[in-house]
C-alpha atoms as a PDB file:
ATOM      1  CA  UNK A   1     -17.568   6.086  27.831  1.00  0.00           C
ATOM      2  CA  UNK A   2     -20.274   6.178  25.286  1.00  0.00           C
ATOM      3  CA  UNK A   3     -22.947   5.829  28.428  1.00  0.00           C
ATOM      4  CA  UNK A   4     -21.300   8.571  29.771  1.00  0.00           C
ATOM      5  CA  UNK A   5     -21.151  10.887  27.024  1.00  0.00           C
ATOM      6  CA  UNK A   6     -24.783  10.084  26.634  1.00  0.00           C
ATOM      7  CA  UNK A   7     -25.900  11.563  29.730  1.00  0.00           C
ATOM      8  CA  UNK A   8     -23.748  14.057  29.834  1.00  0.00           C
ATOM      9  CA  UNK A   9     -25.912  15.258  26.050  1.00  0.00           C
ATOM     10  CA  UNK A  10     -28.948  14.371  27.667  1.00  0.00           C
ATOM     11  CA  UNK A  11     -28.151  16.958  30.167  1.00  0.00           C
ATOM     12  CA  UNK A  12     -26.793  19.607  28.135  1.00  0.00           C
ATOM     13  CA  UNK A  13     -29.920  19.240  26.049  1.00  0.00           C
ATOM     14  CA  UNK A  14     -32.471  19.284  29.490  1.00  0.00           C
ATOM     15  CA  UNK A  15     -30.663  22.630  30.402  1.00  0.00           C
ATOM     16  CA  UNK A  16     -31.628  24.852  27.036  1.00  0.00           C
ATOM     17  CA  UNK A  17     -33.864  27.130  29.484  1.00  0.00           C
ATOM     18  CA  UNK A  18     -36.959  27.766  27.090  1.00  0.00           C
ATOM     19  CA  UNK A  19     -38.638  30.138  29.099  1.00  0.00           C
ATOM     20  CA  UNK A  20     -35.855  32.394  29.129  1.00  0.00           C
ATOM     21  CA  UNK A  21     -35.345  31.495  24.992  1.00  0.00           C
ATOM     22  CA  UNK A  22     -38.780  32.293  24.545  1.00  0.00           C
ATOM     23  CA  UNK A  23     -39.306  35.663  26.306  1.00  0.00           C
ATOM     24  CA  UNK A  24     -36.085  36.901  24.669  1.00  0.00           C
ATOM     25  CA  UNK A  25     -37.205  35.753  21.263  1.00  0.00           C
ATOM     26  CA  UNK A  26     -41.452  37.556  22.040  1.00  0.00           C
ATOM     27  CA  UNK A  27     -39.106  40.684  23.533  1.00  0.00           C
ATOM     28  CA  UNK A  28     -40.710  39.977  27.124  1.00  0.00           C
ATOM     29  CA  UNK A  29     -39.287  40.281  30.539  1.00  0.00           C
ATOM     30  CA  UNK A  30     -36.612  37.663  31.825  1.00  0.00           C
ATOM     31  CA  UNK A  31     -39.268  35.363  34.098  1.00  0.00           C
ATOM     32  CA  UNK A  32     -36.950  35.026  36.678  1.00  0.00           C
ATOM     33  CA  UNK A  33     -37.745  38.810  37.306  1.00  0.00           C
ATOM     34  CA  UNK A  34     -41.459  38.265  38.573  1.00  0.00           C
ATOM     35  CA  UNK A  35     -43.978  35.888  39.749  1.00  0.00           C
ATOM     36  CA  UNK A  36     -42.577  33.188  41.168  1.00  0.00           C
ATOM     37  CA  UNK A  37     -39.268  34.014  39.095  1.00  0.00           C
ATOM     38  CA  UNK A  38     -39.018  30.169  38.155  1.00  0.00           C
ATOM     39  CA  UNK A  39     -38.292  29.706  34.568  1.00  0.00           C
ATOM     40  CA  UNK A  40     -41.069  27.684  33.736  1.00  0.00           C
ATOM     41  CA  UNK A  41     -44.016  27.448  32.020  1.00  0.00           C
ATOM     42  CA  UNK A  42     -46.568  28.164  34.687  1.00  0.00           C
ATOM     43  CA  UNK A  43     -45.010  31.924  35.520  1.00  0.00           C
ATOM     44  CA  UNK A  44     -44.381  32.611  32.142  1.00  0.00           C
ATOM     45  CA  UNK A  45     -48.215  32.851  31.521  1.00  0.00           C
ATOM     46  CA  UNK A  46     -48.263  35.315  34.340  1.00  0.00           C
ATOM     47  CA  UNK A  47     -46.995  37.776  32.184  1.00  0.00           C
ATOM     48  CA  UNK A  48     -49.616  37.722  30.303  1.00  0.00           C
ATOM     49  CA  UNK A  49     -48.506  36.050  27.178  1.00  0.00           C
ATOM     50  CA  UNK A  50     -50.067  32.776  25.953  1.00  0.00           C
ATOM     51  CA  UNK A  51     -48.104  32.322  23.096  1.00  0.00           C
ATOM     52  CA  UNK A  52     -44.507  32.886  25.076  1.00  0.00           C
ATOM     53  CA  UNK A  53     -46.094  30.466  27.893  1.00  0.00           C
ATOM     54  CA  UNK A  54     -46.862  27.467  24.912  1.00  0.00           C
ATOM     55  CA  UNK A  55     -43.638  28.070  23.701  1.00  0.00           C
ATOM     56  CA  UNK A  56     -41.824  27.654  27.036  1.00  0.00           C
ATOM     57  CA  UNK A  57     -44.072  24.242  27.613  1.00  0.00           C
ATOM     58  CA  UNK A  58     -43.342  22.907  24.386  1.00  0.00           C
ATOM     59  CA  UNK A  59     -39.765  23.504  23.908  1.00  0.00           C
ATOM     60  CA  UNK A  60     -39.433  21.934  27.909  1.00  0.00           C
ATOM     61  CA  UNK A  61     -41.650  18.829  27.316  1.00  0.00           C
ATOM     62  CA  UNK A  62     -39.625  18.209  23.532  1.00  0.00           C
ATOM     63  CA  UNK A  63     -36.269  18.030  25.148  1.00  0.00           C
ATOM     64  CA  UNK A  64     -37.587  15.678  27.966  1.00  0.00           C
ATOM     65  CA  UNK A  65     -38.949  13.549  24.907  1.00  0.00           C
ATOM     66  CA  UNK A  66     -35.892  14.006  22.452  1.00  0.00           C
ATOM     67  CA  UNK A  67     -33.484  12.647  25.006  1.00  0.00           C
ATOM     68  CA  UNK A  68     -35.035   9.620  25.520  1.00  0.00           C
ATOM     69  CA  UNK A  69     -35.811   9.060  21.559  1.00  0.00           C
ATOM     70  CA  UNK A  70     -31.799   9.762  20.899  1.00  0.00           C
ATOM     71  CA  UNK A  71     -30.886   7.479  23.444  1.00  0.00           C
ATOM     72  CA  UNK A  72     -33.253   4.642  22.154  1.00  0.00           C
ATOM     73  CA  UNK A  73     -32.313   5.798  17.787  1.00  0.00           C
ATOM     74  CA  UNK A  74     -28.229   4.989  19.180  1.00  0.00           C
ATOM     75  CA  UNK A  75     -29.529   1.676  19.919  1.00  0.00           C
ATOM     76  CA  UNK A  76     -29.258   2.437  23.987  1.00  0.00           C
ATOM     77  CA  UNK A  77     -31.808   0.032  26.106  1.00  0.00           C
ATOM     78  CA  UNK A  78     -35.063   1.330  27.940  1.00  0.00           C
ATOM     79  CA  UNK A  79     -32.925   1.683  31.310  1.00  0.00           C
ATOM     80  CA  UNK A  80     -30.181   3.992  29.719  1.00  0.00           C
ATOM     81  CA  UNK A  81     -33.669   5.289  27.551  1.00  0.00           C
ATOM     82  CA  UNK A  82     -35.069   6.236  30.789  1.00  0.00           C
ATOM     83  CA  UNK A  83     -31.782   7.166  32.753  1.00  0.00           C
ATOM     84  CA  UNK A  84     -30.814   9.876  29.315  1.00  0.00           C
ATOM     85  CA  UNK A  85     -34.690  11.342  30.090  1.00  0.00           C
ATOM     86  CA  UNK A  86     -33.514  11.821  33.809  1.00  0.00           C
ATOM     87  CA  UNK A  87     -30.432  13.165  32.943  1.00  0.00           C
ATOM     88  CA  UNK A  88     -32.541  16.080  30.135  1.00  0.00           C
ATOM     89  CA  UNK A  89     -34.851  16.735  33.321  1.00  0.00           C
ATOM     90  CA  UNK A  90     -32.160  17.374  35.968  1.00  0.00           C
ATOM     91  CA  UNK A  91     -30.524  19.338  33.129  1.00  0.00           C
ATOM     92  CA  UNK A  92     -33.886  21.433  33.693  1.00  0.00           C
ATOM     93  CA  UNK A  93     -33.537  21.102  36.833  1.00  0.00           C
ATOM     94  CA  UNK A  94     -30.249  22.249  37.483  1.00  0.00           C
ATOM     95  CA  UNK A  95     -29.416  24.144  34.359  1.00  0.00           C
ATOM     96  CA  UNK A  96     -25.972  24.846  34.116  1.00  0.00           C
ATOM     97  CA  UNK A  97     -26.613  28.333  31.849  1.00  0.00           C
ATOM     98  CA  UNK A  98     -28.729  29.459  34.736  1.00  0.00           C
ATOM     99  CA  UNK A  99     -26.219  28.799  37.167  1.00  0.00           C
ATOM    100  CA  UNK A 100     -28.455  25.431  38.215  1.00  0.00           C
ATOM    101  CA  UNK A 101     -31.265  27.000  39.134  1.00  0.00           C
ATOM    102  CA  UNK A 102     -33.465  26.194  36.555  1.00  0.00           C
ATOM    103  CA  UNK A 103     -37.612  25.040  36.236  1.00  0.00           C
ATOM    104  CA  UNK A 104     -39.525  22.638  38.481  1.00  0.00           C
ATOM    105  CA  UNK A 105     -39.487  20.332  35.609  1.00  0.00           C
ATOM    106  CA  UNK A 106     -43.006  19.255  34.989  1.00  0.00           C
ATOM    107  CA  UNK A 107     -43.459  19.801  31.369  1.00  0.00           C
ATOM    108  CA  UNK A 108     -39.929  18.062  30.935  1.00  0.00           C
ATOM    109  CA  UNK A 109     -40.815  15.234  33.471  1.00  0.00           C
ATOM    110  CA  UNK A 110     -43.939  14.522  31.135  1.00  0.00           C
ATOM    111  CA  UNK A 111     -41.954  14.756  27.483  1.00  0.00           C
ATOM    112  CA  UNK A 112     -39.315  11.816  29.217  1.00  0.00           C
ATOM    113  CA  UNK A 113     -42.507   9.940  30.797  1.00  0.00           C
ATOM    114  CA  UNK A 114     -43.924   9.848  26.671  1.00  0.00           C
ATOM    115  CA  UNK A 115     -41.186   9.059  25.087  1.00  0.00           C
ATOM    116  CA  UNK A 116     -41.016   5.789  27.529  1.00  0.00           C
ATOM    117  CA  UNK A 117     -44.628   5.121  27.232  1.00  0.00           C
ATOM    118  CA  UNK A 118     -47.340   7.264  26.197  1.00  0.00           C
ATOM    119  CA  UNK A 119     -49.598   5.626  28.158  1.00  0.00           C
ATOM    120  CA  UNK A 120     -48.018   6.619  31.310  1.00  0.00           C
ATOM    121  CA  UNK A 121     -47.913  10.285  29.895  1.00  0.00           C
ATOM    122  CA  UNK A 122     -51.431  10.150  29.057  1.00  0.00           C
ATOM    123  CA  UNK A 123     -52.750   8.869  32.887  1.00  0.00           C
ATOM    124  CA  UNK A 124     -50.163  11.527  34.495  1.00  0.00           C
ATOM    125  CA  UNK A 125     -51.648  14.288  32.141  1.00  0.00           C
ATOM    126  CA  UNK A 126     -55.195  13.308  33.175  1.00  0.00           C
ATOM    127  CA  UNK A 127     -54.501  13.404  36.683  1.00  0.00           C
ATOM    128  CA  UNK A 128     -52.519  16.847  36.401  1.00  0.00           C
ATOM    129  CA  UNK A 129     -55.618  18.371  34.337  1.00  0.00           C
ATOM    130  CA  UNK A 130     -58.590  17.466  36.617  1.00  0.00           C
ATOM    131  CA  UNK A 131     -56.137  18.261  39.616  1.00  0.00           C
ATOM    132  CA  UNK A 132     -55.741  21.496  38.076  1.00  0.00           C
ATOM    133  CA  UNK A 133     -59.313  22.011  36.637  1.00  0.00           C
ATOM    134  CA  UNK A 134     -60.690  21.245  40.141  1.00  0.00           C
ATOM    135  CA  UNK A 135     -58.105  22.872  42.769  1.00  0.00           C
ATOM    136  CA  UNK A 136     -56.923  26.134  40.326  1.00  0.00           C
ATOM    137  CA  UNK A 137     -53.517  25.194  41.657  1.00  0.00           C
ATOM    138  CA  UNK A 138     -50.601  24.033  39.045  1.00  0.00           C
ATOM    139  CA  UNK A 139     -48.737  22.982  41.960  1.00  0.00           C
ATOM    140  CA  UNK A 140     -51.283  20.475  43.317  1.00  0.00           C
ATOM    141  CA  UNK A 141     -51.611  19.636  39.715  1.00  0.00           C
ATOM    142  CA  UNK A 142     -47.949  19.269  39.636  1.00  0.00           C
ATOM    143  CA  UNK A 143     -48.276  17.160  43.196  1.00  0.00           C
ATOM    144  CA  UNK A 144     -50.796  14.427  41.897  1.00  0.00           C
ATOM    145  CA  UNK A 145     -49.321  13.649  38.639  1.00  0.00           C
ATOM    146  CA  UNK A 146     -45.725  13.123  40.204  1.00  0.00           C
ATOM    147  CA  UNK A 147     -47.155  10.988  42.920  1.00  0.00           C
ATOM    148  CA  UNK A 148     -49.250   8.784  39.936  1.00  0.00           C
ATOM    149  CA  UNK A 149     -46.002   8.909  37.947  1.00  0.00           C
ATOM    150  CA  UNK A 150     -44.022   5.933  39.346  1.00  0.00           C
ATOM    151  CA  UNK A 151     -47.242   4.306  39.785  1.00  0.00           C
ATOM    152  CA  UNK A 152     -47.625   4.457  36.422  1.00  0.00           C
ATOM    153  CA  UNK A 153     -44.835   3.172  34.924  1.00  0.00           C
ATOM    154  CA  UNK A 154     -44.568   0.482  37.574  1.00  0.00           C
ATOM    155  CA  UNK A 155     -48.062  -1.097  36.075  1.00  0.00           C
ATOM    156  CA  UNK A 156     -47.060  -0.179  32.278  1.00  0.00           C
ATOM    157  CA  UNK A 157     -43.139  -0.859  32.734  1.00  0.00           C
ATOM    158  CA  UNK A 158     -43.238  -3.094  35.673  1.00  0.00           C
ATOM    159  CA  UNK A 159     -40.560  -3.122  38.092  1.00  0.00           C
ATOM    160  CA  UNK A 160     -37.189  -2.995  36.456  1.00  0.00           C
ATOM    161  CA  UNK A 161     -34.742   0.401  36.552  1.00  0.00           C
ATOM    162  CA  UNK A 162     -36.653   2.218  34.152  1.00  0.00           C
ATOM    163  CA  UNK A 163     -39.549   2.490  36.451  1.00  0.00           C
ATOM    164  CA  UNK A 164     -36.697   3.490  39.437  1.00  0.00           C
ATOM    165  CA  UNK A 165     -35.543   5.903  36.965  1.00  0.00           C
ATOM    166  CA  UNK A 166     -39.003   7.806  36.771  1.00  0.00           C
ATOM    167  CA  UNK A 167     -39.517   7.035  40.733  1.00  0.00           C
ATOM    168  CA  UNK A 168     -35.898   9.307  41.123  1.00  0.00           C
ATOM    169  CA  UNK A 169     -37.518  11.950  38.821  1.00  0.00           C
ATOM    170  CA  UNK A 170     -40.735  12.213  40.629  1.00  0.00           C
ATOM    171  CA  UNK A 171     -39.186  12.224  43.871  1.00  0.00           C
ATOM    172  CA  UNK A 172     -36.988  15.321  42.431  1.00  0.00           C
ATOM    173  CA  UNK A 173     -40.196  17.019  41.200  1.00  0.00           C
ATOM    174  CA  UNK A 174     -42.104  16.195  44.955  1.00  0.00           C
ATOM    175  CA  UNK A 175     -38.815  18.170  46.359  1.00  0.00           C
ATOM    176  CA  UNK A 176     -39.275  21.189  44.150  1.00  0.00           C
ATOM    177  CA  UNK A 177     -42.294  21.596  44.942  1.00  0.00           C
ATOM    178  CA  UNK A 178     -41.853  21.440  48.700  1.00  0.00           C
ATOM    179  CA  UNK A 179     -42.272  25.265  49.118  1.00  0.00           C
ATOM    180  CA  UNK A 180     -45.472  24.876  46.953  1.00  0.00           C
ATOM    181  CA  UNK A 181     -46.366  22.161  49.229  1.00  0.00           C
ATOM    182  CA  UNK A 182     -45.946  24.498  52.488  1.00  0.00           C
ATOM    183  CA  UNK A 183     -48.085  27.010  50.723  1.00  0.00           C
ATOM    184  CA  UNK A 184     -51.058  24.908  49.973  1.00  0.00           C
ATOM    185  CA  UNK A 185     -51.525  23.462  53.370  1.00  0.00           C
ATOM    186  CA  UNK A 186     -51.406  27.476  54.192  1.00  0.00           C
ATOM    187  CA  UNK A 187     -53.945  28.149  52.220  1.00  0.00           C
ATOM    188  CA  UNK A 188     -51.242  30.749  50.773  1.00  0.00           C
ATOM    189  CA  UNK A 189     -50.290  29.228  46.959  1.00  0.00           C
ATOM    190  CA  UNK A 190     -50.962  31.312  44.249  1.00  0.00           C
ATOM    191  CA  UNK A 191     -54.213  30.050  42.182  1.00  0.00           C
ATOM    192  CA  UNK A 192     -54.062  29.672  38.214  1.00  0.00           C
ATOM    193  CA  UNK A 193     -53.723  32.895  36.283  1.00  0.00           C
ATOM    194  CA  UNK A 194     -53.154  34.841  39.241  1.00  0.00           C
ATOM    195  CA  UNK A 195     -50.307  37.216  38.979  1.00  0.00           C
ATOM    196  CA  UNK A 196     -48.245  37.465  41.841  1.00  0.00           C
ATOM    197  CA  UNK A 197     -45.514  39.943  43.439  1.00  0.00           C
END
């Protein structure tokens, strides 16, 4: 039971939808209402606002991290560590107060993936910013580092669940992105800090 309500926390806790918490709170448009309307960090810039769009990124990539650090202060292994940090990004994911359509889960993905092991954070955020620095796409950015991801944690970890864990996570971030995916090999994506629709 107590595994169970942990996941179940680590959920509720992945689904607070800070990009729709912080453009209500800097009295900006709802960011499912233009761009890409995904609540996440990446459209939330296209509005224009810096300071909403670091909000949204932090407050996503602190619950990823906070689940994971709960699970391991209750005394809870590194599997159930890792499996509470996929349960707060599907909560993203799939937010229940957003009907489950929530974020791609990126900045989440990376607060679970340093709260395991910074050191797995730390390669997948160096891959993600010279991906990004050198393509101008987030969502090649957002490719590469999920792709490195189980990589990753399979050298730092080794193989044992927790490294499945962040395998399942990255092959839930690769699916979110496939309609990014279809758009960059059609030379159709939408570049970094260009505003779309």
């Amino acid at each position: 039971m107590e595994h169970l309500l942990l996941l179940i926390g680590a959920y509720l806790l992945g689904s607070i939808p800070f990009a729709i918490v912080s453009s209500r709170l800097l009295g900006l448009e709802d960011p499912r209402h233009y761009g890409s309307g995904n609540p996440g960090a990446t459209n939330v810039l296209r509005s224009g606002n810096k300071k909403a769009a670091a909000l949204t990124l932090l407050g996503d990539c602190i619950k990823g991290w906070l689940a994971v650090w709960i699970a391991g202060a209750l005394g809870f292994d590194l599997t159930w560590c890792a499996l509470a940090g996929f349960a707060a990004f599907l909560g993203h994911v799939f937010t229940i107060f957003l009907r489950f359509n929530g974020g791609k889960g990126v900045a989440t993905a990376l607060g679970v993936l340093a709260a395991l092991d910074y050191r797995i954070a730390l390669a997948c955020l160096a891959i993600w910013i010279a991906t990004a620095y050198f393509s101008r796409y987030s969502s090649a950015a957002a490719v590469a580092a999920a792709v490195a991801a189980p990589l990753a944690a399979l050298l730092v970890l080794g193989p044992q669940a927790a490294s499945l864990a962040v395998l399942a996570m990255s092959a839930v971030l690769l699916w979110r992105h496939s309609a990014n995916i279809r758009r960059l090999m059609a030379g159709t994506e939408s570049r970094i800090g260009a505003k779309k629709g």
